[in-house]
Protein backbone atom coordinates (compact mmCIF):
# COMPACT_ATOMS: atom_id res chain seq x y z
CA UNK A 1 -19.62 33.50 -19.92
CA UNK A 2 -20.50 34.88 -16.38
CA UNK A 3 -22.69 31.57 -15.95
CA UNK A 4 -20.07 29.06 -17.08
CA UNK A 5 -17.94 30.88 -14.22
CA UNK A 6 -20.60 30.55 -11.73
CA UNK A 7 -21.35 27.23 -12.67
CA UNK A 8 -17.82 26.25 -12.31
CA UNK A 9 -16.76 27.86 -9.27
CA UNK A 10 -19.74 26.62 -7.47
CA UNK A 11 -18.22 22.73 -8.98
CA UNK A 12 -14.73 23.22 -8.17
CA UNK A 13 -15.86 24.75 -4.21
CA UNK A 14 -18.18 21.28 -3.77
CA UNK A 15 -15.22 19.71 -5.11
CA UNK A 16 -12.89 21.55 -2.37
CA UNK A 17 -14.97 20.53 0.27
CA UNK A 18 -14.93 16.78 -0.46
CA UNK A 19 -11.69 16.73 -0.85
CA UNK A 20 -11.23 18.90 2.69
CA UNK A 21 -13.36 16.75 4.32
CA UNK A 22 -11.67 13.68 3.41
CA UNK A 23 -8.60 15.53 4.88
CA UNK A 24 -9.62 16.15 7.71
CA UNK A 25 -10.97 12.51 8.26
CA UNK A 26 -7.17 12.02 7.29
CA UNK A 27 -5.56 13.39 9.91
CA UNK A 28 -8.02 12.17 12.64
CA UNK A 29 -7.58 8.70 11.58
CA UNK A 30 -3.71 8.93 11.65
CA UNK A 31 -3.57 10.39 14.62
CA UNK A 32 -6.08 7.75 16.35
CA UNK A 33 -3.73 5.10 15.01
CA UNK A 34 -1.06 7.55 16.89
CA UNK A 35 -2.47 7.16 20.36
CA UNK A 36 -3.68 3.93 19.82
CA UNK A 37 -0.24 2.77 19.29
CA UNK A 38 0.89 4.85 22.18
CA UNK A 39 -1.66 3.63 24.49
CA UNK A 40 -0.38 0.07 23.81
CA UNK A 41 3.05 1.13 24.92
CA UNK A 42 2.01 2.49 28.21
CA UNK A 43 -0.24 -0.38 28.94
CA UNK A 44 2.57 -2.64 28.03
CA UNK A 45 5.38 -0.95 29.95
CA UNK A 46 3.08 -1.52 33.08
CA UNK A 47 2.82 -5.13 32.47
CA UNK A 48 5.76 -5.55 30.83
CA UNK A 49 4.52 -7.37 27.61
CA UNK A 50 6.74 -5.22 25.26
CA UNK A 51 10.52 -6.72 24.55
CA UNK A 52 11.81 -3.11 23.60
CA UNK A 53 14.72 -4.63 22.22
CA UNK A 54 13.18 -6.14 19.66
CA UNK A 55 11.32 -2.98 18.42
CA UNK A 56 8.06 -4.62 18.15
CA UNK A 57 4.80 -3.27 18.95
CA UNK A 58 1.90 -6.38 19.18
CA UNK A 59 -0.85 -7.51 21.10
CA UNK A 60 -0.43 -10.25 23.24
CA UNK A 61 -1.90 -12.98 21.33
CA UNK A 62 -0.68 -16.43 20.73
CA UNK A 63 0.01 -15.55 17.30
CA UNK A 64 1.98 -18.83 15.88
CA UNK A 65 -1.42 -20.27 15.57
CA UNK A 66 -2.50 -19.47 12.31
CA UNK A 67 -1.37 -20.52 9.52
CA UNK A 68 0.03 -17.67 6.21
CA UNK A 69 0.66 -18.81 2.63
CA UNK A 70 2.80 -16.15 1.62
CA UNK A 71 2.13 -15.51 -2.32
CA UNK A 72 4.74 -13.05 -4.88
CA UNK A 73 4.27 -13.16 -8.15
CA UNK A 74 7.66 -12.85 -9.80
CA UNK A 75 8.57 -12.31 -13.72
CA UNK A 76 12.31 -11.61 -14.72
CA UNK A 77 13.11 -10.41 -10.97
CA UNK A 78 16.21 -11.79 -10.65
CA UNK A 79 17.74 -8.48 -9.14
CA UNK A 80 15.15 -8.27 -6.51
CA UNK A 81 14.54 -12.09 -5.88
CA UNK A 82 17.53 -12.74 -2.97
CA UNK A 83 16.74 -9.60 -1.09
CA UNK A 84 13.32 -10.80 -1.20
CA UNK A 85 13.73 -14.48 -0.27
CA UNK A 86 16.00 -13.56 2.88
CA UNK A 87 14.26 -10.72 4.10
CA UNK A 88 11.29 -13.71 4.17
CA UNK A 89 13.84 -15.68 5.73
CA UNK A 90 13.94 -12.98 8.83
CA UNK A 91 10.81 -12.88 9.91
CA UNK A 92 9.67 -13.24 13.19
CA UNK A 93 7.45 -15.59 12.65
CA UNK A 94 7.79 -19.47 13.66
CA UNK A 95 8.97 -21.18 9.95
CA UNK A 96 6.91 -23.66 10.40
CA UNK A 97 3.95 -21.69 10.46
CA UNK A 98 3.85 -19.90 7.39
CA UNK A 99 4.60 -21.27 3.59
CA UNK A 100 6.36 -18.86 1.05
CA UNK A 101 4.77 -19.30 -2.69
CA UNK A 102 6.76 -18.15 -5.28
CA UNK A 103 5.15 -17.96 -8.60
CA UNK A 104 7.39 -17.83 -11.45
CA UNK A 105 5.33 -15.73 -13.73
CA UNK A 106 6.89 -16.72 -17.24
CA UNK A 107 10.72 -15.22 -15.76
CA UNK A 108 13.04 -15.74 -18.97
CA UNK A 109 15.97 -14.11 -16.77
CA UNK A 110 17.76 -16.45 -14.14
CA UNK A 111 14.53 -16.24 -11.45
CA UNK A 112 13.64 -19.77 -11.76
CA UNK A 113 17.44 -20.95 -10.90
CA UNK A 114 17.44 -18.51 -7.74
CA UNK A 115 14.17 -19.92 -6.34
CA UNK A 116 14.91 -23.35 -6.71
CA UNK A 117 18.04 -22.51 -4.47
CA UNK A 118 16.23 -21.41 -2.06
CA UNK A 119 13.10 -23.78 -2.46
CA UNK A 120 16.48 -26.67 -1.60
CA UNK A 121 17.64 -24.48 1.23
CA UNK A 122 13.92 -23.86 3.02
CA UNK A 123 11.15 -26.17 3.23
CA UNK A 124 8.75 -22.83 3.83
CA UNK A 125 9.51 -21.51 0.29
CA UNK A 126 8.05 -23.42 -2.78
CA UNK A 127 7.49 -22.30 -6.20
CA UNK A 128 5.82 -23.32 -9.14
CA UNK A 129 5.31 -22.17 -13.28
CA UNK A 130 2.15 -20.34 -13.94
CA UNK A 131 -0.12 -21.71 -16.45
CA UNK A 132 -2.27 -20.39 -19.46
CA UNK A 133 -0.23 -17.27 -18.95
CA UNK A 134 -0.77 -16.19 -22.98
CA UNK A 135 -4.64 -16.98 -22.70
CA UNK A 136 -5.87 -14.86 -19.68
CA UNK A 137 -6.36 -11.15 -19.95
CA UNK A 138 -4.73 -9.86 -16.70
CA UNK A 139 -1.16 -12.63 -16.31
CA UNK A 140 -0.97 -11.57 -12.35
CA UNK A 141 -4.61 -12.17 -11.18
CA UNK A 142 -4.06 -15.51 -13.11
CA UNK A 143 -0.64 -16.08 -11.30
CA UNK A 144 -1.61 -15.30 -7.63
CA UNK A 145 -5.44 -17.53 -8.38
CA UNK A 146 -2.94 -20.35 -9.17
CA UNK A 147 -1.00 -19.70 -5.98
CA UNK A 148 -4.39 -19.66 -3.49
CA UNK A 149 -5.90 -23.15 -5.13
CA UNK A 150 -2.57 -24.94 -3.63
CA UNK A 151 -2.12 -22.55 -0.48
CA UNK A 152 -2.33 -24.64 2.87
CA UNK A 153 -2.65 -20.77 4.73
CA UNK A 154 -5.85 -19.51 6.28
CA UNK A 155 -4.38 -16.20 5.61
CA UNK A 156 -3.45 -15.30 2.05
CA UNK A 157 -0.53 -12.42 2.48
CA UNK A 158 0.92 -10.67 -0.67
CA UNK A 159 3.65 -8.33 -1.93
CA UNK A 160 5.32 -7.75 -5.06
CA UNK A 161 8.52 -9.46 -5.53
CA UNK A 162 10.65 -5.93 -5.98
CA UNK A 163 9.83 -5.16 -2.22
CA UNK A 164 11.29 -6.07 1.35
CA UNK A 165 8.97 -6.64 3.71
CA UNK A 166 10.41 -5.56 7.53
CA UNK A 167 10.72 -8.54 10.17
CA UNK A 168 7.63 -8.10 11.86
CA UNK A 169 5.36 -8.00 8.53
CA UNK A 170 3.66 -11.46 9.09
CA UNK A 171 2.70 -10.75 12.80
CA UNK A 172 1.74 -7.32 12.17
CA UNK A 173 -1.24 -8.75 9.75
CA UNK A 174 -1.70 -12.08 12.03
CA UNK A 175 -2.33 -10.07 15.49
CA UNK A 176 -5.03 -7.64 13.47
CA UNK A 177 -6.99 -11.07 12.18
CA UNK A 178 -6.67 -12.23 16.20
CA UNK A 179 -7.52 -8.66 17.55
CA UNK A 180 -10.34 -8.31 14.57
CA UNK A 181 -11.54 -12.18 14.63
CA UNK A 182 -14.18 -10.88 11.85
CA UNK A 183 -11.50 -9.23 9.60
CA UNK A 184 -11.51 -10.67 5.96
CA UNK A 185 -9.07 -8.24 4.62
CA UNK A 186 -6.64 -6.54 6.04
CA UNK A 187 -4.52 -3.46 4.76
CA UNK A 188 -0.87 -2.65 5.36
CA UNK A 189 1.78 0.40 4.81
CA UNK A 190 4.48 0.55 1.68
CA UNK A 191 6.90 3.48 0.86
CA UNK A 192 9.51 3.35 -1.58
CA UNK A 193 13.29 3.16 -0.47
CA UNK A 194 14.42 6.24 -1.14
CA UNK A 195 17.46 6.31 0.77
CA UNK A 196 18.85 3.60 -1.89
CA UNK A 197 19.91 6.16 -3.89
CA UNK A 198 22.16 9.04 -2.22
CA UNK A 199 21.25 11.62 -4.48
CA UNK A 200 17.26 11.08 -5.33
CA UNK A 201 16.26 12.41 -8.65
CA UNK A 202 13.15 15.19 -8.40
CA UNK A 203 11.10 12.10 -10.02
CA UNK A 204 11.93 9.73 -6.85
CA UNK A 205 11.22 12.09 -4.49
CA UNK A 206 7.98 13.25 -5.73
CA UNK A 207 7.09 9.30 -5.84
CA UNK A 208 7.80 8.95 -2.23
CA UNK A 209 6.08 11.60 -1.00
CA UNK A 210 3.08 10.65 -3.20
CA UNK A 211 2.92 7.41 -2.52
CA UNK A 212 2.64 8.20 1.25
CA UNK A 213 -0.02 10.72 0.88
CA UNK A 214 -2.10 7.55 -1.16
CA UNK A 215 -1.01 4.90 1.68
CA UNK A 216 -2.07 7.25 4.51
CA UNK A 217 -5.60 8.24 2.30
CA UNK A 218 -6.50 4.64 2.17
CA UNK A 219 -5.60 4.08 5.88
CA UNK A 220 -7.68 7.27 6.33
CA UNK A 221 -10.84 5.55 5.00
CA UNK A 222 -10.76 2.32 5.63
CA UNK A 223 -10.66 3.21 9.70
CA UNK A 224 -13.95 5.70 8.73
CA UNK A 225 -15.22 2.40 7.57
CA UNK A 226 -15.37 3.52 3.67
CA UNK A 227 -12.74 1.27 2.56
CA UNK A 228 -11.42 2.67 -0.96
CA UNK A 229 -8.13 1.36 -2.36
CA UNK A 230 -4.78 -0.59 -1.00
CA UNK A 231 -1.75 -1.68 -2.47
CA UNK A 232 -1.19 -5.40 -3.51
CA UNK A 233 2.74 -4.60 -1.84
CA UNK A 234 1.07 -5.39 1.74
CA UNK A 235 -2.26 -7.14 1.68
CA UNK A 236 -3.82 -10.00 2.99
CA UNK A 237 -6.99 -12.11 3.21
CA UNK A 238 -8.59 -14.92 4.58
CA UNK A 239 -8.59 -17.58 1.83
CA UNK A 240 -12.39 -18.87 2.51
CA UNK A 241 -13.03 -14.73 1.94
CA UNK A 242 -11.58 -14.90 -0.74
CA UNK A 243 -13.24 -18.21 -2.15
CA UNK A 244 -17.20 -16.73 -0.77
CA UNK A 245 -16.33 -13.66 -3.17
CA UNK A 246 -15.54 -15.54 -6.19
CA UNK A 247 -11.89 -14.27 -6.16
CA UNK A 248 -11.12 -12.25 -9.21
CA UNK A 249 -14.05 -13.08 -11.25
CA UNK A 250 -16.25 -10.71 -12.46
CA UNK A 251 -12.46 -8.13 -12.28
CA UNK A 252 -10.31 -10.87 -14.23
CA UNK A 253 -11.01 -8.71 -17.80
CA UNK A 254 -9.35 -5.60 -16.13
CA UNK A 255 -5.52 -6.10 -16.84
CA UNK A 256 -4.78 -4.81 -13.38
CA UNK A 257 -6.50 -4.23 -10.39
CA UNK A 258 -5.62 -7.58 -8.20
CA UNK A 259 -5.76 -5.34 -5.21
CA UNK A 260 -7.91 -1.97 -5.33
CA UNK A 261 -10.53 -4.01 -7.80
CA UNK A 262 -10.48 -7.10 -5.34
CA UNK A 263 -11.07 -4.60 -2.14
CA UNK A 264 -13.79 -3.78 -3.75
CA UNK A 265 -15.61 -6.97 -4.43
CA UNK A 266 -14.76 -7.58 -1.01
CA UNK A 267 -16.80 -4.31 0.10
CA UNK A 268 -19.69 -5.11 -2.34
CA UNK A 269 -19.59 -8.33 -0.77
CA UNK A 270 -20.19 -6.64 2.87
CA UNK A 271 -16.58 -8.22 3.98
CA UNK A 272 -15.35 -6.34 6.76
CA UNK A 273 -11.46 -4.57 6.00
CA UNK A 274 -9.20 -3.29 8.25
CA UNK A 275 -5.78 -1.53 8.65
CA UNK A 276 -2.72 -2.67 10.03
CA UNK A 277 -1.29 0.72 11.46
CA UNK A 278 1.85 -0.65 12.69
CA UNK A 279 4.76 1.97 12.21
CA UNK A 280 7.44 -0.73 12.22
CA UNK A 281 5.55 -3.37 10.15
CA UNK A 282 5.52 -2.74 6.80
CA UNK A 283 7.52 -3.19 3.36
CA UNK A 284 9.53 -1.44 1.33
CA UNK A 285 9.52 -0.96 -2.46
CA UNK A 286 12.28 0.54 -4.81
CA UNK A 287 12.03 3.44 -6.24
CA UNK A 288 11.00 4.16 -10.18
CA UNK A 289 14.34 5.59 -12.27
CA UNK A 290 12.28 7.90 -14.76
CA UNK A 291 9.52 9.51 -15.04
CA UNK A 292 8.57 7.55 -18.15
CA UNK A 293 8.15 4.49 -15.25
CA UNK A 294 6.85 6.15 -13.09
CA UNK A 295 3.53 7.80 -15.37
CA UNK A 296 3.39 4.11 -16.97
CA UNK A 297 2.88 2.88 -13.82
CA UNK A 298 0.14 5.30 -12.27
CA UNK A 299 -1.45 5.39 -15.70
CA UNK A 300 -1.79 1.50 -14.88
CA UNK A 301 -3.37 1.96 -11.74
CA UNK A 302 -5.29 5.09 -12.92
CA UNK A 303 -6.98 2.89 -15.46
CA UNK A 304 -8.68 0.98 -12.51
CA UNK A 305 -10.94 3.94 -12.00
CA UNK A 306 -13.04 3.67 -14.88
CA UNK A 307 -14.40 0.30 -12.84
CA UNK A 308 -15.30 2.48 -9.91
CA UNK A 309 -18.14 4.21 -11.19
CA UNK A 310 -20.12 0.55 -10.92
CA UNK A 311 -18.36 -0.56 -7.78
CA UNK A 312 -17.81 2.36 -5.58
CA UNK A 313 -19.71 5.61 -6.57
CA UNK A 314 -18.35 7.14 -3.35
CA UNK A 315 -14.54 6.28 -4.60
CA UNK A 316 -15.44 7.26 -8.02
CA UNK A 317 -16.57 10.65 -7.10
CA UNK A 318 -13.35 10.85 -4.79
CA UNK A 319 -11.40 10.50 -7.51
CA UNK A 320 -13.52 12.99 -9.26
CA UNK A 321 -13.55 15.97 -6.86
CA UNK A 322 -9.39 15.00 -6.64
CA UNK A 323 -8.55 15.22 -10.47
CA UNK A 324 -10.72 18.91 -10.36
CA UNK A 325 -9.61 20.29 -7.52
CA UNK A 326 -5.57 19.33 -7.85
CA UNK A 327 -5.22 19.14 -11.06
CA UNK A 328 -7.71 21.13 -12.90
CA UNK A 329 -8.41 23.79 -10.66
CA UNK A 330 -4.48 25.37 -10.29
CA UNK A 331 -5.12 26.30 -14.05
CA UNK A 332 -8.28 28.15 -13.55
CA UNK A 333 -8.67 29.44 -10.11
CA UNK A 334 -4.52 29.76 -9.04
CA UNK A 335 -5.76 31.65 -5.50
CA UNK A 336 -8.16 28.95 -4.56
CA UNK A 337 -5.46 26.21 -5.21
CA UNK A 338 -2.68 28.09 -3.41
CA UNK A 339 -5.53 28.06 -0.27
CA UNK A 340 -6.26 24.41 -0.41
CA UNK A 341 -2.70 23.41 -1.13
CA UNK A 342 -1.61 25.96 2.26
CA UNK A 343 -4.55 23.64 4.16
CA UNK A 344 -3.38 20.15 2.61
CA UNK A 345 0.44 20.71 3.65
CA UNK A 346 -0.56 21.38 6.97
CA UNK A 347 -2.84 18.28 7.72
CA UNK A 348 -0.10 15.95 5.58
CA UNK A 349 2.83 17.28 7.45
CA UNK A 350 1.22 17.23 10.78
CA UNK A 351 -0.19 13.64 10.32
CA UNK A 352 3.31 12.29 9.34
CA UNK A 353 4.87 13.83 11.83
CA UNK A 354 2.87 12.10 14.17
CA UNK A 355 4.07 8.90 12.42
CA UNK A 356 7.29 9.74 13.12
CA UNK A 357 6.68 10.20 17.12
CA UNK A 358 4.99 7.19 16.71
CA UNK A 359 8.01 5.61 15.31
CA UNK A 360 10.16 7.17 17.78
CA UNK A 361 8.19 5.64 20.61
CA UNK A 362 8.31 2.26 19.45
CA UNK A 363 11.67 2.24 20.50
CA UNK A 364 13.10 1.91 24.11
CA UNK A 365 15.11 5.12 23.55
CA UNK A 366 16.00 8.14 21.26
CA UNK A 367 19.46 6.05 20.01
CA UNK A 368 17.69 3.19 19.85
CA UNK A 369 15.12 4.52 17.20
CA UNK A 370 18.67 5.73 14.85
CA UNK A 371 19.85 2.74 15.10
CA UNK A 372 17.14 0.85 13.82
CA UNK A 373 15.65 3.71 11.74
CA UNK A 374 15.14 1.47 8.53
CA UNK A 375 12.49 -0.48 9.96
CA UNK A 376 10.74 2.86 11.58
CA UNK A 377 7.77 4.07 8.24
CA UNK A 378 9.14 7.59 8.63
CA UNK A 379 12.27 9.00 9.77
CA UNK A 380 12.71 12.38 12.00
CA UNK A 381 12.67 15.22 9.25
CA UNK A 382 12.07 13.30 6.52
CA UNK A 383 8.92 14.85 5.74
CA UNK A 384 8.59 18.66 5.95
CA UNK A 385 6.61 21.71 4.49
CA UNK A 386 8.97 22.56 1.57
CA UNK A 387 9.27 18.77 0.31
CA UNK A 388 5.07 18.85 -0.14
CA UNK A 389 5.22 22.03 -1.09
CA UNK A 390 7.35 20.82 -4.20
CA UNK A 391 5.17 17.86 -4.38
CA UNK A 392 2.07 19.91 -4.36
CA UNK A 393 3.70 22.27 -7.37
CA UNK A 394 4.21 19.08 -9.61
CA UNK A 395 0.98 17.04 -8.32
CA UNK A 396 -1.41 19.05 -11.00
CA UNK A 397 0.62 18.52 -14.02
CA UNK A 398 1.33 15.03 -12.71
CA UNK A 399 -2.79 14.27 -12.09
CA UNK A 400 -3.85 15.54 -15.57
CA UNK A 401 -0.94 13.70 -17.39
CA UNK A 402 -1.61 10.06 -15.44
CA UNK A 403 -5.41 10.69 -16.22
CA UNK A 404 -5.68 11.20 -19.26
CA UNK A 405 -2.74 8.25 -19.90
CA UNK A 406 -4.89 5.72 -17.55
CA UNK A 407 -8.11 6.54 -18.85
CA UNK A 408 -7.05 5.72 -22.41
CA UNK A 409 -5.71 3.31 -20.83
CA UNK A 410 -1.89 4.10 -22.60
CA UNK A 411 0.71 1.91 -20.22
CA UNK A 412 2.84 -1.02 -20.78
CA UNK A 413 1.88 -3.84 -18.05
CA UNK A 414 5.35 -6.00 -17.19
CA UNK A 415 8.75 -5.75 -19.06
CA UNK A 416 10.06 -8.76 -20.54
């Protein structure tokens, strides 16, 4: 008995340092992104290559150069379609540089009626009907493979058709692939839109807050140059990448995965994969409305970690240390987690509150920033020690749940 305590404090401290140490790496990264950002503003106040006004925050690169194929894969979104198509519609990008590729994904709602609309309206947005939906394993990694074979774009850039990508998303990803000529991948922010809903449910708000923490791990290790995971909400690639990697084969028997399992071919692969840090450029997603959704869904992406043990042993053991130190270890050693949660609410609060300066000083002034506030990632006070703190009391019962349903592999992939 003494030496299965032994044994298993000595797992769960190795564990605790891991995770700490990927913490720590954390906050540096975010806060290099921080005065990187802020550095850019000084320099461009002095030369006076920054149009305030406009809120945007870019190198000065002749960006309307390259060419972006803009895929969604869409299946019986006809709430979310419009929003979509017109927040596309706003970007500050020239229209006839980029190509919108809608692929209707076997919709039996109204979604093929709205696109065509707005494929008659705009010349940038096409669409097409998927193919051999009913004989491939994983429907979306068929869908979006589809998409690239007719893509004219040297840059492949994806979201989900449920999210609203702000105005500067396509030259937030275009200026990294000029600043970064070698880029292959790059990785953008997501949050969900809380502030939809004027009284969030406990389930909503634990989503956004969680969802942050993941955005801001992966931005954490891809800029230590251990790229781990990324959301298919804001991603892109260089199509010939893409193509040299073999796009989704060898990952197409794995229901889902088009992103985190593609990220890592593309690491296997030696491809190098950056971060687009931009505080103003990302997109927004809406929020789940149970927490039936919401465990379906992380037991979805949860499932993708059974592949990481032969693709990325250093993710895989991430993962590892993470499911023993936050969700098994509050239920064995209750001192030790109260420690480590005390330490991981003060590096996540600190780091987004440096996204919120950051934020703030992408703006000309202080009532600048609240006027424009819903394209700023984080707003002032949004984040704060008692909303982790709740997060951090419902993470472990959360983690061992979503395990256990993802590794059994227990989720429902699209609704009908």
């Amino acid at each position: 008995m003494h030496l299965f305590f032994f044994i298993s404090l000595t797992f769960f401290f190795l564990s605790s340092c891991v995770y700490m140490y990927y913490l720590v790496l954390f906050k540096r990264n975010i806060k290099v992104s921080y005065l990187k950002n802020k550095n850019l503003i000084n320099s461009a106040e002095r030369e006076k290559k920054i149009n305030f006004s406009e809120n945007i925050i870019f190198h000065d690169y002749p960006l309307a150069d390259m060419f972006v194929s803009i895929v969604v894969c869409a299946r019986n979104e006809e709430k979310n379609m419009r929003e979509l198509l017109e927040s596309l519609c706003k970007q500050e990008y020239s229209l006839d540089q980029f190509e919108a590729i809608i692929v209707n994904d076997g919709s039996t709602d109204n979604t093929s009626e709205i696109l065509k609309e707005y494929a008659d309206k705009y010349n940038f947005i096409k669409y097409f009907d998927v193919t051999n939906r009913s004989e491939v394993k994983s429907p979306k990694k068929n869908a979006i493979s589809q998409a690239i074979t007719i893509a004219k774009g040297e840059i492949i850039l994806l979201t989900d058709a449920d999210c609203k990508p702000t105005s500067n998303w396509i030259q937030s990803h275009v200026s990294m692939y000029k600043e970064y000529p070698s880029a292959d991948m790059v990785v953008g922010l997501s949050k969900t839109n809380l502030y939809a809903y004027t009284k969030p449910s406990i389930c909503q708000q634990f989503e956004y807050i969680d969802f942050l923490v993941l955005m801001f791990a992966a931005q954490s290790a891809i800029q230590s140059g251990c790229p781990m995971s990324c959301s298919g909400q804001n991603l892109s690639y260089k199509k010939n990448s893409f193509n040299e990697v073999g796009g989704f084969m060898g990952i197409d028997h794995y229901i889902s995965g088009d992103d985190v399992l593609l990220l890592q071919k593309f690491v296997k692969n030696k491809k190098t994969i950056k971060f687009a840090s931009f505080s103003n450029a990302f997109t927004i997603t809406n929020p789940i409305n149970s927490w039936l959704e919401f465990f379906n869904q992380r037991s979805r992406w949860i499932s993708n970690s059974k592949a990481m043990f032969s693709m990325n042993l250093t993710f895989f053991f991430y993962l590892l240390a993470s499911f023993f130190c936050l969700g098994l270890m509050p239920f064995l050693f209750i001192f030790l987690y109260i420690i480590l949660i005390l330490f991981s609410i003060s590096f996540i609060t600190k780091a987004m509150n440096l996204y919120t300066a950051s934020s703030i000083s992408n703006s000309s002034s202080k009532q600048c920033y609240q006027s424009n506030n819903h394209d700023s990632l984080l707003r002032k006070g949004e984040i704060n020690f008692i909303k982790i703190l709740k997060w951090s009391i419902i993470n472990p019962f959360y983690i061992i749940i979503a395990t256990f349903l993802g590794i059994c592999s227990i989720f429902v992939w699209k609704r009908d």
